[in-house]
C-alpha atoms as a PDB file:
ATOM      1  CA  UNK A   1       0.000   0.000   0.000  1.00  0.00           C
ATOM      2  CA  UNK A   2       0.905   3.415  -1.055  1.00  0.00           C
ATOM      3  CA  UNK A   3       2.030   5.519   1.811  1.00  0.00           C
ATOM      4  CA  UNK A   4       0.560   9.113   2.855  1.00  0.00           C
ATOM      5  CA  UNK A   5       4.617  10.410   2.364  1.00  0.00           C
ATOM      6  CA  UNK A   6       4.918   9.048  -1.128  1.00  0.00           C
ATOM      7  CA  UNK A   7       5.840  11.498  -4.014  1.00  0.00           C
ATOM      8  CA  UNK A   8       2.567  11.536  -5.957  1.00  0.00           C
ATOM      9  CA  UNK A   9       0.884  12.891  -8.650  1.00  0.00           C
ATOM     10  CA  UNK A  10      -2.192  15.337  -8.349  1.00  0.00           C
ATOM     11  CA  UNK A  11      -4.313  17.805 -10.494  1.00  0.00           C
ATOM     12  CA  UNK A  12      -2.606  20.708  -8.675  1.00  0.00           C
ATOM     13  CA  UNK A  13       0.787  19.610 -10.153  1.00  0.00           C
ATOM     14  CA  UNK A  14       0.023  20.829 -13.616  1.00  0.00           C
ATOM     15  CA  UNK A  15      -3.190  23.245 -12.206  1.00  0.00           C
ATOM     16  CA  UNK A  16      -1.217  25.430 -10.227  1.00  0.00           C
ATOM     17  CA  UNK A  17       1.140  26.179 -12.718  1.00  0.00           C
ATOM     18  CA  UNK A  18      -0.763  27.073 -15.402  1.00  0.00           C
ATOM     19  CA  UNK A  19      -2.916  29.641 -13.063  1.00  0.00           C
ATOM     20  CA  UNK A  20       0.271  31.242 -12.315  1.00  0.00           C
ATOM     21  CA  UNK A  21       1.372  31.552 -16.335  1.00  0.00           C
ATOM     22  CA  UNK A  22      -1.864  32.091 -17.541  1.00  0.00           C
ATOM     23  CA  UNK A  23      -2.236  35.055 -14.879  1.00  0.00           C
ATOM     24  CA  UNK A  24       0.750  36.433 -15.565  1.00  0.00           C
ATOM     25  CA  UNK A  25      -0.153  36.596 -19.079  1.00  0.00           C
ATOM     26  CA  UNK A  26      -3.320  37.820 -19.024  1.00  0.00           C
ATOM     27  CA  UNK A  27      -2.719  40.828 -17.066  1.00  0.00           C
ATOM     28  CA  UNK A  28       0.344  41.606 -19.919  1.00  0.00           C
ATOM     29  CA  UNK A  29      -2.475  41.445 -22.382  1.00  0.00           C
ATOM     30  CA  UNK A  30      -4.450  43.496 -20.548  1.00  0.00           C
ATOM     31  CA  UNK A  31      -2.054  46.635 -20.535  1.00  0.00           C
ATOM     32  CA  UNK A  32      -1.701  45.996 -23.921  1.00  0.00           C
ATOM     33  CA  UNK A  33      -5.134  45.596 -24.956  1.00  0.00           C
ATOM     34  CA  UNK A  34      -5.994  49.222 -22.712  1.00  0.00           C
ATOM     35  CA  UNK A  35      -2.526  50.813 -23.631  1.00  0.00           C
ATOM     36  CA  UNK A  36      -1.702  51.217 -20.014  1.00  0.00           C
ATOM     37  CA  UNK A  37       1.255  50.353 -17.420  1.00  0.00           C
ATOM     38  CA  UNK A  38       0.908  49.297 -14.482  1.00  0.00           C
ATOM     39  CA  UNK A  39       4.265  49.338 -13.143  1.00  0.00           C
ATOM     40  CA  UNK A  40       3.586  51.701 -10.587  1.00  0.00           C
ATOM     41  CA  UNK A  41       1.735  48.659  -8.901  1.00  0.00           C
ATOM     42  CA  UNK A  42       5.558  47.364  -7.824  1.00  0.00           C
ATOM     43  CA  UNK A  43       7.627  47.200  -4.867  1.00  0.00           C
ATOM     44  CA  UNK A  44       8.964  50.444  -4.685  1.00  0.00           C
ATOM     45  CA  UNK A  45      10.876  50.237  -1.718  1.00  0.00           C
ATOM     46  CA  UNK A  46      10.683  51.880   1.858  1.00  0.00           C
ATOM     47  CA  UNK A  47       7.148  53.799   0.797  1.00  0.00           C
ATOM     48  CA  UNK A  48       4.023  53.056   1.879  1.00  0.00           C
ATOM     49  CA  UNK A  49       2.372  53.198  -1.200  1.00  0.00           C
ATOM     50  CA  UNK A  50       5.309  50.628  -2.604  1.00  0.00           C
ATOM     51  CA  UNK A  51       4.064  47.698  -0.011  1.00  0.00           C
ATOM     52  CA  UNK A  52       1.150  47.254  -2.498  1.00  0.00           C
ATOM     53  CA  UNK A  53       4.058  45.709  -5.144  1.00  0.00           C
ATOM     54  CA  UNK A  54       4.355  42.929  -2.680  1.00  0.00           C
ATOM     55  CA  UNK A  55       1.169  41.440  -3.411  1.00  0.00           C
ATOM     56  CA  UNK A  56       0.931  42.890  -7.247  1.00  0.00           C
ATOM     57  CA  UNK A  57       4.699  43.013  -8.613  1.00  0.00           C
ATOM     58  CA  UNK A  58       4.947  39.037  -9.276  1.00  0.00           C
ATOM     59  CA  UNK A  59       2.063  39.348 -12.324  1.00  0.00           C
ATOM     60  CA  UNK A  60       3.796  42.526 -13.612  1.00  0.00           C
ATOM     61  CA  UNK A  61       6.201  42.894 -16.570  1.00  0.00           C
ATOM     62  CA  UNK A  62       8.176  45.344 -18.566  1.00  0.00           C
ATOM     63  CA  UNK A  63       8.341  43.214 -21.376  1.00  0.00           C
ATOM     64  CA  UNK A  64       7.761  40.295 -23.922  1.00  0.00           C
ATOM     65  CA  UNK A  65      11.027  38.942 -23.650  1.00  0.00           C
ATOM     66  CA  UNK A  66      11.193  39.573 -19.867  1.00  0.00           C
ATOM     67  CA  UNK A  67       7.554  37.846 -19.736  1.00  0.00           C
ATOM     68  CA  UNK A  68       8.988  35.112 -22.213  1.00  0.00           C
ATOM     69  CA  UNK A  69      12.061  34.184 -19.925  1.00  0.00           C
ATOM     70  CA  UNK A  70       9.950  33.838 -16.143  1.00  0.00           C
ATOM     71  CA  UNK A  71       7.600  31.646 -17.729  1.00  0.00           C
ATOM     72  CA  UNK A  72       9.161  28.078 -18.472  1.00  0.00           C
ATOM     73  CA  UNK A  73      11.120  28.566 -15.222  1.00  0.00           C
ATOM     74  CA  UNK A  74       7.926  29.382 -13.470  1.00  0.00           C
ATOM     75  CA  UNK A  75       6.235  26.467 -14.562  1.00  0.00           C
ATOM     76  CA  UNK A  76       8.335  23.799 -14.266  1.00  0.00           C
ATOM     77  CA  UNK A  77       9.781  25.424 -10.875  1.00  0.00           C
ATOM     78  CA  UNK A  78       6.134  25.198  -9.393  1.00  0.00           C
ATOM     79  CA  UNK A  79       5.269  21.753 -10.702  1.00  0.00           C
ATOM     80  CA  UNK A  80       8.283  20.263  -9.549  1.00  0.00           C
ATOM     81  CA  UNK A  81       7.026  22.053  -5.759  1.00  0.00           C
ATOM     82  CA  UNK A  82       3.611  20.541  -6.010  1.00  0.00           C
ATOM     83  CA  UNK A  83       5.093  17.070  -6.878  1.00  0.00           C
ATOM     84  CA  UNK A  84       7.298  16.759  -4.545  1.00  0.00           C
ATOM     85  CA  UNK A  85       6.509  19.024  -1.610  1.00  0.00           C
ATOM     86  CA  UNK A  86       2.723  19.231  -2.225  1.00  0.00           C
ATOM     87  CA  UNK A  87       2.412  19.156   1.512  1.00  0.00           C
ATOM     88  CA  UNK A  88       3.527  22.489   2.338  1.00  0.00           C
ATOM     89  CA  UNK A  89       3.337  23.708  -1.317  1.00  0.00           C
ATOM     90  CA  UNK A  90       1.046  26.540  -0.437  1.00  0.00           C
ATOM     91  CA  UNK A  91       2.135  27.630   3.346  1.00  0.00           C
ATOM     92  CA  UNK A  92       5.694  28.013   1.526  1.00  0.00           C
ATOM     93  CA  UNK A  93       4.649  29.946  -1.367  1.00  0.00           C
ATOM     94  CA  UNK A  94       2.029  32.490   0.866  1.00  0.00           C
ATOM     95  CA  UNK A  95       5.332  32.661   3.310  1.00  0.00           C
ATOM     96  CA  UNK A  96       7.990  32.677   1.211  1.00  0.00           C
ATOM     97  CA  UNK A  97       6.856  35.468  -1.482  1.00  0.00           C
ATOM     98  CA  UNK A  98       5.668  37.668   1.638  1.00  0.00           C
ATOM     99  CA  UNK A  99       8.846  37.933   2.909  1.00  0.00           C
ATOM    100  CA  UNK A 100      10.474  37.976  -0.371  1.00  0.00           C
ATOM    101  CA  UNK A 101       8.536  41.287  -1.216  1.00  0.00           C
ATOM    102  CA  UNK A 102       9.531  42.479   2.370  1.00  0.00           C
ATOM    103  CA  UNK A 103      13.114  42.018   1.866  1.00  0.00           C
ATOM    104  CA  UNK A 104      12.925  43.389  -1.959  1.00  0.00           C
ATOM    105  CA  UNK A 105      10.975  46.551  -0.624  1.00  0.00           C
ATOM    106  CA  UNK A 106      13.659  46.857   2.434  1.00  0.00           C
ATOM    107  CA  UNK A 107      16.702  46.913   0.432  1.00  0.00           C
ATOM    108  CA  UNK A 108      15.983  48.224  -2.949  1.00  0.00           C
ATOM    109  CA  UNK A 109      16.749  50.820  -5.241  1.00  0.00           C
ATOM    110  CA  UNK A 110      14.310  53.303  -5.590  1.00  0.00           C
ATOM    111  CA  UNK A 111      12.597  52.311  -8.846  1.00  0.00           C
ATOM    112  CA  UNK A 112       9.631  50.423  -9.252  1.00  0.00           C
ATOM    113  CA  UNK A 113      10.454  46.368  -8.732  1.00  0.00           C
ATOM    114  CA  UNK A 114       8.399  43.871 -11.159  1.00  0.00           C
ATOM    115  CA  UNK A 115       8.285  40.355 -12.664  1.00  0.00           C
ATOM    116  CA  UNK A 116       7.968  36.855 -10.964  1.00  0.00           C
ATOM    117  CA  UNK A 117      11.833  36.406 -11.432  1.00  0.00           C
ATOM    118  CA  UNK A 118      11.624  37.069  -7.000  1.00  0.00           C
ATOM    119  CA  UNK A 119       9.394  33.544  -7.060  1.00  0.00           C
ATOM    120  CA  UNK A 120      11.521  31.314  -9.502  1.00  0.00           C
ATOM    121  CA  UNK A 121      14.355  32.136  -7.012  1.00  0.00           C
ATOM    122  CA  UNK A 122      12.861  31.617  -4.089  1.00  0.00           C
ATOM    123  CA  UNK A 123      11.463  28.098  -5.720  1.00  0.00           C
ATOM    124  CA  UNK A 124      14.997  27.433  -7.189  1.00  0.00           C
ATOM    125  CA  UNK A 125      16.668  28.233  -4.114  1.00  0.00           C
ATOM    126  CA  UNK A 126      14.227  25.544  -1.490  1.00  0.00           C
ATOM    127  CA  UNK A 127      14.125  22.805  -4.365  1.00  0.00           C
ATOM    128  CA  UNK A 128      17.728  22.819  -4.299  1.00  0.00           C
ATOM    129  CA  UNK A 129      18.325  23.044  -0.787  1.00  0.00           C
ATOM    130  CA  UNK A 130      15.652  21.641   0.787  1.00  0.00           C
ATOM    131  CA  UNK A 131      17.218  18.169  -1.617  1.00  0.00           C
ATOM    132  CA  UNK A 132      20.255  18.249  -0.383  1.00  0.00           C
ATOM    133  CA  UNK A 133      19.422  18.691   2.941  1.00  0.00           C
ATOM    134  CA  UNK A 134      16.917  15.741   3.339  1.00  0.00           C
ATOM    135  CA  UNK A 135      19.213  13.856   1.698  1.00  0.00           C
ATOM    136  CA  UNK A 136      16.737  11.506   0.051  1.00  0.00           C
ATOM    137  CA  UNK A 137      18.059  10.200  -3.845  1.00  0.00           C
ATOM    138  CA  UNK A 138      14.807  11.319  -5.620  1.00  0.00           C
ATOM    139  CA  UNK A 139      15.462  14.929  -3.689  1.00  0.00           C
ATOM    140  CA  UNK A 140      18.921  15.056  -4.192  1.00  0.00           C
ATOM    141  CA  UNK A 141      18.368  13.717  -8.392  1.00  0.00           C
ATOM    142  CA  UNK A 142      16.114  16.969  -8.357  1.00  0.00           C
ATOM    143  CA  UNK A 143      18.250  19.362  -6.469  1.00  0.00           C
ATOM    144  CA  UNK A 144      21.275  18.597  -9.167  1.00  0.00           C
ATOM    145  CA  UNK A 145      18.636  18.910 -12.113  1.00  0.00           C
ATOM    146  CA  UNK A 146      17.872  22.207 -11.057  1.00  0.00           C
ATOM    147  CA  UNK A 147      21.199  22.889 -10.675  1.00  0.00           C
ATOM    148  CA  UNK A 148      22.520  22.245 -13.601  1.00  0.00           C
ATOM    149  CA  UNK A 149      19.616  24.135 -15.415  1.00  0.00           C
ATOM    150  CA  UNK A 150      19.176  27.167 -13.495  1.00  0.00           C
ATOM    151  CA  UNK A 151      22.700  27.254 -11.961  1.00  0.00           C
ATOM    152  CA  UNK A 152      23.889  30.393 -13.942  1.00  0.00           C
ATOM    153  CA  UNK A 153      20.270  32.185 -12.386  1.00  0.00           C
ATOM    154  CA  UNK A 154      22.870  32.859  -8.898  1.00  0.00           C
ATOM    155  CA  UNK A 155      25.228  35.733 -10.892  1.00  0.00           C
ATOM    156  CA  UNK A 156      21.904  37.828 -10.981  1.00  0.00           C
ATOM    157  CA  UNK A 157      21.822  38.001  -7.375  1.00  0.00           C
ATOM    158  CA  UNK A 158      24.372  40.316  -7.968  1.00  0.00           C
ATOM    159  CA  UNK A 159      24.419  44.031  -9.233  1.00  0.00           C
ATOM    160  CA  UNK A 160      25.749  42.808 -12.776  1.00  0.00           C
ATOM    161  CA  UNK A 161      23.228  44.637 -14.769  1.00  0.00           C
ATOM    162  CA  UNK A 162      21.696  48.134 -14.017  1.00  0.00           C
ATOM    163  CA  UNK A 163      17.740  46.767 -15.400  1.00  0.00           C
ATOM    164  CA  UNK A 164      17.697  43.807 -13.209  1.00  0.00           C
ATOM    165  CA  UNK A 165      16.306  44.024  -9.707  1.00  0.00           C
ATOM    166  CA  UNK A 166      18.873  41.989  -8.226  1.00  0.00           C
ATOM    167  CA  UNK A 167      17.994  42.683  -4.708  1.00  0.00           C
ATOM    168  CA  UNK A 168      14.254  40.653  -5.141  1.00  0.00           C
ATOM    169  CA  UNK A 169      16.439  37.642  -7.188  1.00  0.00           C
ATOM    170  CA  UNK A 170      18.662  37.799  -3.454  1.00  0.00           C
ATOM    171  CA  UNK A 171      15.113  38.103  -1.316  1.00  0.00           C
ATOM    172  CA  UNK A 172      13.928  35.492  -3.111  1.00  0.00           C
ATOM    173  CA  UNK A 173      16.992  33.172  -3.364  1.00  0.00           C
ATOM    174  CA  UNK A 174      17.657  34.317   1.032  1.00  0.00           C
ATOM    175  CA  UNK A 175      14.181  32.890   1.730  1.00  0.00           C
ATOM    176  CA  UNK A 176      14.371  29.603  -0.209  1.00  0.00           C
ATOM    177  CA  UNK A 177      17.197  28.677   1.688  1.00  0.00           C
ATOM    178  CA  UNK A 178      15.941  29.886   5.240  1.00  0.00           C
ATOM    179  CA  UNK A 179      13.120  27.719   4.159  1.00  0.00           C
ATOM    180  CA  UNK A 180      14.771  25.159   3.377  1.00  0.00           C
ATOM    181  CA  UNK A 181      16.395  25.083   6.504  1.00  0.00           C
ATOM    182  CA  UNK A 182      13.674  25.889   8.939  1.00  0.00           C
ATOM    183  CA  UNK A 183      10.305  24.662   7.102  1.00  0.00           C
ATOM    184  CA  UNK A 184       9.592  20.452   7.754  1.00  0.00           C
ATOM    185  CA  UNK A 185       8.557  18.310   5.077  1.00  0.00           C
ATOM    186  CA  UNK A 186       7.733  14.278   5.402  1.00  0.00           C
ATOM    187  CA  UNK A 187       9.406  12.702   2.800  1.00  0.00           C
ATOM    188  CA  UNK A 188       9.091   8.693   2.097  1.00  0.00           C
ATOM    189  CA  UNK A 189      11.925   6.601   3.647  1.00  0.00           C
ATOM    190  CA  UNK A 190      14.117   4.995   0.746  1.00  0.00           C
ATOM    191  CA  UNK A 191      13.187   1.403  -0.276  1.00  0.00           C
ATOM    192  CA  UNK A 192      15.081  -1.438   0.624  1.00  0.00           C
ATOM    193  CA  UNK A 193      13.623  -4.669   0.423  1.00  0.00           C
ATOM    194  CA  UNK A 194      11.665  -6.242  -2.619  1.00  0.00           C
ATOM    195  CA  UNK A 195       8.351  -6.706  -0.801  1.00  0.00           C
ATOM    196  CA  UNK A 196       8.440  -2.541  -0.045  1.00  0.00           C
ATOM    197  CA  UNK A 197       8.233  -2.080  -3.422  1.00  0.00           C
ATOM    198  CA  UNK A 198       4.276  -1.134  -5.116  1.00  0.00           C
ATOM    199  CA  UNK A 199       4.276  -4.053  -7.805  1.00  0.00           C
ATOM    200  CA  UNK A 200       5.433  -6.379  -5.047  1.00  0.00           C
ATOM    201  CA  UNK A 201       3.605  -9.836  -5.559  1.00  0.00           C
ATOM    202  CA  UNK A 202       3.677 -12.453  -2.819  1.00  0.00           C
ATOM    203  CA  UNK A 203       2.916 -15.369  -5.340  1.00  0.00           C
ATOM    204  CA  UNK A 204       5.960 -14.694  -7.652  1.00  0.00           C
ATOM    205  CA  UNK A 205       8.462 -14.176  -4.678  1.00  0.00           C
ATOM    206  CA  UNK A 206      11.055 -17.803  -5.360  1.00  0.00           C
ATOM    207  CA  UNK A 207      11.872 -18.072  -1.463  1.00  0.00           C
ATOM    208  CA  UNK A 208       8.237 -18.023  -0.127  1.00  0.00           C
ATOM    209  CA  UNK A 209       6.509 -19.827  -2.536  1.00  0.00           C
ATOM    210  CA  UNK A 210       9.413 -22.748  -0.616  1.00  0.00           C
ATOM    211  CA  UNK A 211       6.675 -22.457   2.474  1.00  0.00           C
ATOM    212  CA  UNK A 212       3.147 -23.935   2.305  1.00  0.00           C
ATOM    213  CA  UNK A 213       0.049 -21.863   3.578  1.00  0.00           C
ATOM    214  CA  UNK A 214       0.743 -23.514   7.100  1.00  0.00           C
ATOM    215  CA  UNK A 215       4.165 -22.593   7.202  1.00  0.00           C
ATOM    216  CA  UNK A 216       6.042 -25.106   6.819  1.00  0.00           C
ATOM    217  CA  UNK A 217       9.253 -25.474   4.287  1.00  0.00           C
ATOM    218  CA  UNK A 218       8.990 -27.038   1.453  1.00  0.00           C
ATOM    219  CA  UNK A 219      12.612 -28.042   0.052  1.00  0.00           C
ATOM    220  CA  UNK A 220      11.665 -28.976  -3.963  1.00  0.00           C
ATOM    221  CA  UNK A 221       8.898 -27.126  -5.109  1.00  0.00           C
ATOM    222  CA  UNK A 222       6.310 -29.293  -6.961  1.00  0.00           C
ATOM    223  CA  UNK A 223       5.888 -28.751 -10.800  1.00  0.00           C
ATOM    224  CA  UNK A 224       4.125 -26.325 -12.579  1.00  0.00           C
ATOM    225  CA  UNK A 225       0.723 -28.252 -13.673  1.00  0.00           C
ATOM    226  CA  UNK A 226       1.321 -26.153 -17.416  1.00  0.00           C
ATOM    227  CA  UNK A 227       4.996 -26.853 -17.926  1.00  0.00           C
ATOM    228  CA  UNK A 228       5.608 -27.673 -20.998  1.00  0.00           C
ATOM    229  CA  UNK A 229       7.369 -31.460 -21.093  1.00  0.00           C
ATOM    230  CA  UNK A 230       9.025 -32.762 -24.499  1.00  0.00           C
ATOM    231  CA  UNK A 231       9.051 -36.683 -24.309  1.00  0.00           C
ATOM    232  CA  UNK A 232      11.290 -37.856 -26.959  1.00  0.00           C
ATOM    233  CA  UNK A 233      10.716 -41.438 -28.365  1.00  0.00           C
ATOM    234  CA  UNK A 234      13.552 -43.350 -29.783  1.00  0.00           C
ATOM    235  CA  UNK A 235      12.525 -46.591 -32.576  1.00  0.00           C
ATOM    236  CA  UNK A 236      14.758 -49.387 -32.950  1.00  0.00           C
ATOM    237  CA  UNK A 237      16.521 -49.534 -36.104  1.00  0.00           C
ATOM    238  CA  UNK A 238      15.491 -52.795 -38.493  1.00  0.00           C
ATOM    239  CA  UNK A 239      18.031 -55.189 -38.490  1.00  0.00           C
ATOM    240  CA  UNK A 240      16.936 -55.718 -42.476  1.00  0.00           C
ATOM    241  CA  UNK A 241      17.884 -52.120 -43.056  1.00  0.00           C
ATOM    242  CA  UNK A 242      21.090 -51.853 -42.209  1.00  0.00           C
ATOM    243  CA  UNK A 243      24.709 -53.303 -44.015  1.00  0.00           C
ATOM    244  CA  UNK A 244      25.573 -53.532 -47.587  1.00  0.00           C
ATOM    245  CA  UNK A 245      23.720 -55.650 -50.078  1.00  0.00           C
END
């Protein structure tokens, strides 16, 4: 039997995702459909008026191409968090993009601060982490994927480019760890033995089918009633037949 722990697949795996794109989207659309901007919706940081940006500034973008390059990250980032940490999927994400706004509107420039690139690092920062340290192989297989794809993401948590908010890629990348650290998950114990495993059968296990239904050991295991048996039948050869003439 399956247990409660086990990494498993539900409609909020792909659902959740595609809210979040398909919101993000739609609300680019919409500023271009009214010719408006709502940038000024953003973190803009240490005003009152900029705290707003902390609920609004993940749907927000400047861009196509800056739409265009949070979106596969997004997705995949969140499915891969409602796969494998679908227990405290949502608690993390309310917490961890709260304080990732905070953090962003604490130690930014001031300039308006967009874009969900503050959420892919804050995913990309706890998968990673949060694999390593519960040092489970399906965790740990995940924390190197993500690695190796999204392992260049860490230079932007520095100030290498003037257009990049940099300090919510650091908020966000600060809180997945801290997450990762403080935030329990249950995660299934590795398997072991053959008869942990889902597809185990009882009936095709060699050693027990050696014990009858009472118990007791059976040394040579009787034969299969559907075995296929080749009987070979060998004639005598005339005694007329053979020789020379």
């Amino acid at each position: 039997m399956k247990k409660e722990t086990d990494f498993k697949y539900t409609h909020n795996v792909l659902l959740v995702p595609m809210i979040a794109v398909l919101s993000i989207w739609t609300v680019f659309w919409l500023e271009l459909q009214f010719s408006t901007n709502w940038n000024e919706f953003g973190i803009y940081p240490r005003t009152l008026s900029g705290l707003r940006g902390i609920l609004f500034s993940p749907f927000l973008h400047s861009s196509v191409e800056h739409l265009y390059n949070n979106t596969l990250p997004l997705a995949i980032l969140l499915a891969t968090l409602m796969y494998f940490y679908q227990s405290i999927s949502f608690r993390f994400l309310f917490w961890g993009l709260l304080c990732t706004g905070i953090i962003t509107w604490l130690i930014g420039r001031p300039a308006f601060h967009i874009g969900a690139s503050g959420l892919i690092y804050l995913l990309a920062s706890f998968i990673f982490f949060k694999g390593i340290f519960t040092k489970h192989y399906r965790l740990v297989a995940v924390s190197l994927v993500v690695s190796f794809i999204y392992g260049s993401m860490l230079w932007y948590i520095f100030p290498i480019k003037e257009e990049i908010s940099w300090e919510g890629h650091l908020g966000g990348f600060l809180m997945g760890l801290l997450m990762a650290i403080f935030l329990k998950v249950s995660v299934p114990p590795p398997v072991k033995y053959a008869w942990e495993k889902e597809d185990y059968n009882e009936e095709e296990d060699e050693f027990l089918r050696h014990f009858d239904k009472d118990g007791n050991f059976i040394e040579k295991l009787p034969e299969e009633e559907n075995e296929l048996r080749i009987t070979y039948h060998y004639k005598k050869a005339d005694k007329d037949s053979g020789g020379e003439k």
